[in-house]
Protein backbone atom coordinates (compact mmCIF):
# COMPACT_ATOMS: atom_id res chain seq x y z
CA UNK A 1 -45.26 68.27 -30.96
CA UNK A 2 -45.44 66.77 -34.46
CA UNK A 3 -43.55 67.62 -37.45
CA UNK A 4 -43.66 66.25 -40.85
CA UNK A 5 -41.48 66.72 -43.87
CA UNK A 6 -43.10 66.73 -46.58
CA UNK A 7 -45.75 69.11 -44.59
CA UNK A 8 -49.35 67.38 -44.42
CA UNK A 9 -51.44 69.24 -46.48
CA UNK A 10 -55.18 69.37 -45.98
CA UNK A 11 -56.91 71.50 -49.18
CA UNK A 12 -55.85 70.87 -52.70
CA UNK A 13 -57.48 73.49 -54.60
CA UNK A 14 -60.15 73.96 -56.38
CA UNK A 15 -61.80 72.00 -53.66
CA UNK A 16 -64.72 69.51 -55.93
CA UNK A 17 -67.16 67.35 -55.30
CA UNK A 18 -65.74 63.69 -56.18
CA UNK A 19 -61.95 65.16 -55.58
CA UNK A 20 -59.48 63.31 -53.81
CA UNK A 21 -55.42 63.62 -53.04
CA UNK A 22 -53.37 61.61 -50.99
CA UNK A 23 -49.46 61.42 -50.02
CA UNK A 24 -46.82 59.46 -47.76
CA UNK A 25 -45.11 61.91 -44.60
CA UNK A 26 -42.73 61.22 -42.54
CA UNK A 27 -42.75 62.39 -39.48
CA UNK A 28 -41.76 62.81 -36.07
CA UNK A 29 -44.10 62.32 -32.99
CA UNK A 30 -42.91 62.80 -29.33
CA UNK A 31 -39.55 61.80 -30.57
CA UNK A 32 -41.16 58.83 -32.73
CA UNK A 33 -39.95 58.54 -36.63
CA UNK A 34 -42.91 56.98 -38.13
CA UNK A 35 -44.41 57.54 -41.85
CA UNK A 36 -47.92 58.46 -42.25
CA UNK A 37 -50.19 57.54 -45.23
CA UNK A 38 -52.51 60.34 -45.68
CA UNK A 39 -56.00 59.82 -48.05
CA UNK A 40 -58.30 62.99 -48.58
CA UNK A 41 -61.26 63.20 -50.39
CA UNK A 42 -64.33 65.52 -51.07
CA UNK A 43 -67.39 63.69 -50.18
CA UNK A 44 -70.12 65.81 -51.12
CA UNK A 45 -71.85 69.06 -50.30
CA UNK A 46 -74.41 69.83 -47.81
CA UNK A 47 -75.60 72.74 -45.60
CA UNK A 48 -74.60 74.17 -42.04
CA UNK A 49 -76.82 76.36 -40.05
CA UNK A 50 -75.07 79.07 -38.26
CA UNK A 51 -77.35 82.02 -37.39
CA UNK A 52 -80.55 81.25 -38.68
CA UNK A 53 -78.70 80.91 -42.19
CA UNK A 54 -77.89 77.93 -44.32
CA UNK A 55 -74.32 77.76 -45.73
CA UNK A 56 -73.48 75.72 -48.39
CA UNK A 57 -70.17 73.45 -47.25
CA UNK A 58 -68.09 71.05 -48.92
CA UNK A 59 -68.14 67.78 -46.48
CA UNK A 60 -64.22 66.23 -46.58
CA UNK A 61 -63.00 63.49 -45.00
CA UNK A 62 -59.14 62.50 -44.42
CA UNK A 63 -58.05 59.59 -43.19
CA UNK A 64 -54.28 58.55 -42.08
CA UNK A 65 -53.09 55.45 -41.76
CA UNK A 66 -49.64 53.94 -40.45
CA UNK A 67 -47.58 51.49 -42.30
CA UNK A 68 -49.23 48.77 -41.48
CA UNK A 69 -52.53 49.83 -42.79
CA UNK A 70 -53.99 50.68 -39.34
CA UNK A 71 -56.54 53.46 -39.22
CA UNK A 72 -55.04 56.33 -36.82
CA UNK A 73 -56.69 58.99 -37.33
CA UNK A 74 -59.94 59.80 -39.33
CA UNK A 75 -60.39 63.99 -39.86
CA UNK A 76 -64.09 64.75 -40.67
CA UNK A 77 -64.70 68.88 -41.76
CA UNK A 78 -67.04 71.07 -43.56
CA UNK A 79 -65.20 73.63 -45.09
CA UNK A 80 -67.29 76.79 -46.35
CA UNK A 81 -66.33 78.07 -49.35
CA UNK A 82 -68.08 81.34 -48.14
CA UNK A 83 -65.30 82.25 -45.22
CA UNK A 84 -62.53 80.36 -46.54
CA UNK A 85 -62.56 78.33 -43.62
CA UNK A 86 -63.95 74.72 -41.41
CA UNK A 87 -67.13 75.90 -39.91
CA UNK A 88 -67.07 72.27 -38.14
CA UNK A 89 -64.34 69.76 -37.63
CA UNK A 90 -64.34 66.22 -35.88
CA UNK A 91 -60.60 65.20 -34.77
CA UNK A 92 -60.92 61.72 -33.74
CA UNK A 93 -57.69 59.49 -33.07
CA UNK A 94 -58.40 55.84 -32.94
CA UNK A 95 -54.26 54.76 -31.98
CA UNK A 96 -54.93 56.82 -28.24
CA UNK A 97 -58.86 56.46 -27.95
CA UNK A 98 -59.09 60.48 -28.38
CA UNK A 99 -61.62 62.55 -29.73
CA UNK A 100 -61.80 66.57 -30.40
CA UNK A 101 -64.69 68.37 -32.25
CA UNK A 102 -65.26 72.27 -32.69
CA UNK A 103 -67.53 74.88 -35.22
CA UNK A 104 -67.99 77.90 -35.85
CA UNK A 105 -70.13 79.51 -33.53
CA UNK A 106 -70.77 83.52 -35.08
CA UNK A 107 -68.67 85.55 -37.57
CA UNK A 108 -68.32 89.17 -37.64
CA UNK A 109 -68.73 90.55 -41.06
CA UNK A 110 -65.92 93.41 -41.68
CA UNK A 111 -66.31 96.05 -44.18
CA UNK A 112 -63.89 95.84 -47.20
């Protein structure tokens, strides 16, 4: 489990092309102190197809970084502005060689 104090933050709103944020966390990783270096930034926009449909998504990257500089972990998303949410995320953690990647596969539109 990880915890971090301040909490990492992902979104700082209103989410722009051109934006970027950063902070320093420390945290605690499988019993590990450590302090994280966290840089997020809006790259651009482009579209994702989901159900014959192109939705307009705001491409962000965040990277984090340990003290020494090292890259740990780079965090690649499109967030949709449409359903408030990542419709595709790429997790990938270059300190244990690991990799994760998930979208959004179908949505359920529910009446107001």
């Amino acid at each position: 489990m990880e915890t971090y104090d301040p909490s990492l933050f992902t979104y700082s709103w209103p989410l722009e092309v051109g934006k970027s944020w950063s902070g320093r966390f420390n945290g605690t990783v499988k019993g590990e102190t450590l302090t994280t270096y966290v840089e997020v930034k809006v790259d651009g926009m482009e579209t994702f197809k989901l159900r014959g449909s192109e939705i307009p998504v705001f491409h962000i990257t965040e990277r984090r970084t340990n003290m020494r500089g090292m890259l740990v972990m780079e965090y690649t998303q499109l967030f949709s502005p449409t359903f408030k949410r990542p419709v595709y995320w790429l997790d990938e953690r270059q300190a244990i060689g690991a990799a994760a990647e998930g979208r959004l596969l179908d949505y359920k539109q529910v009446p107001k």
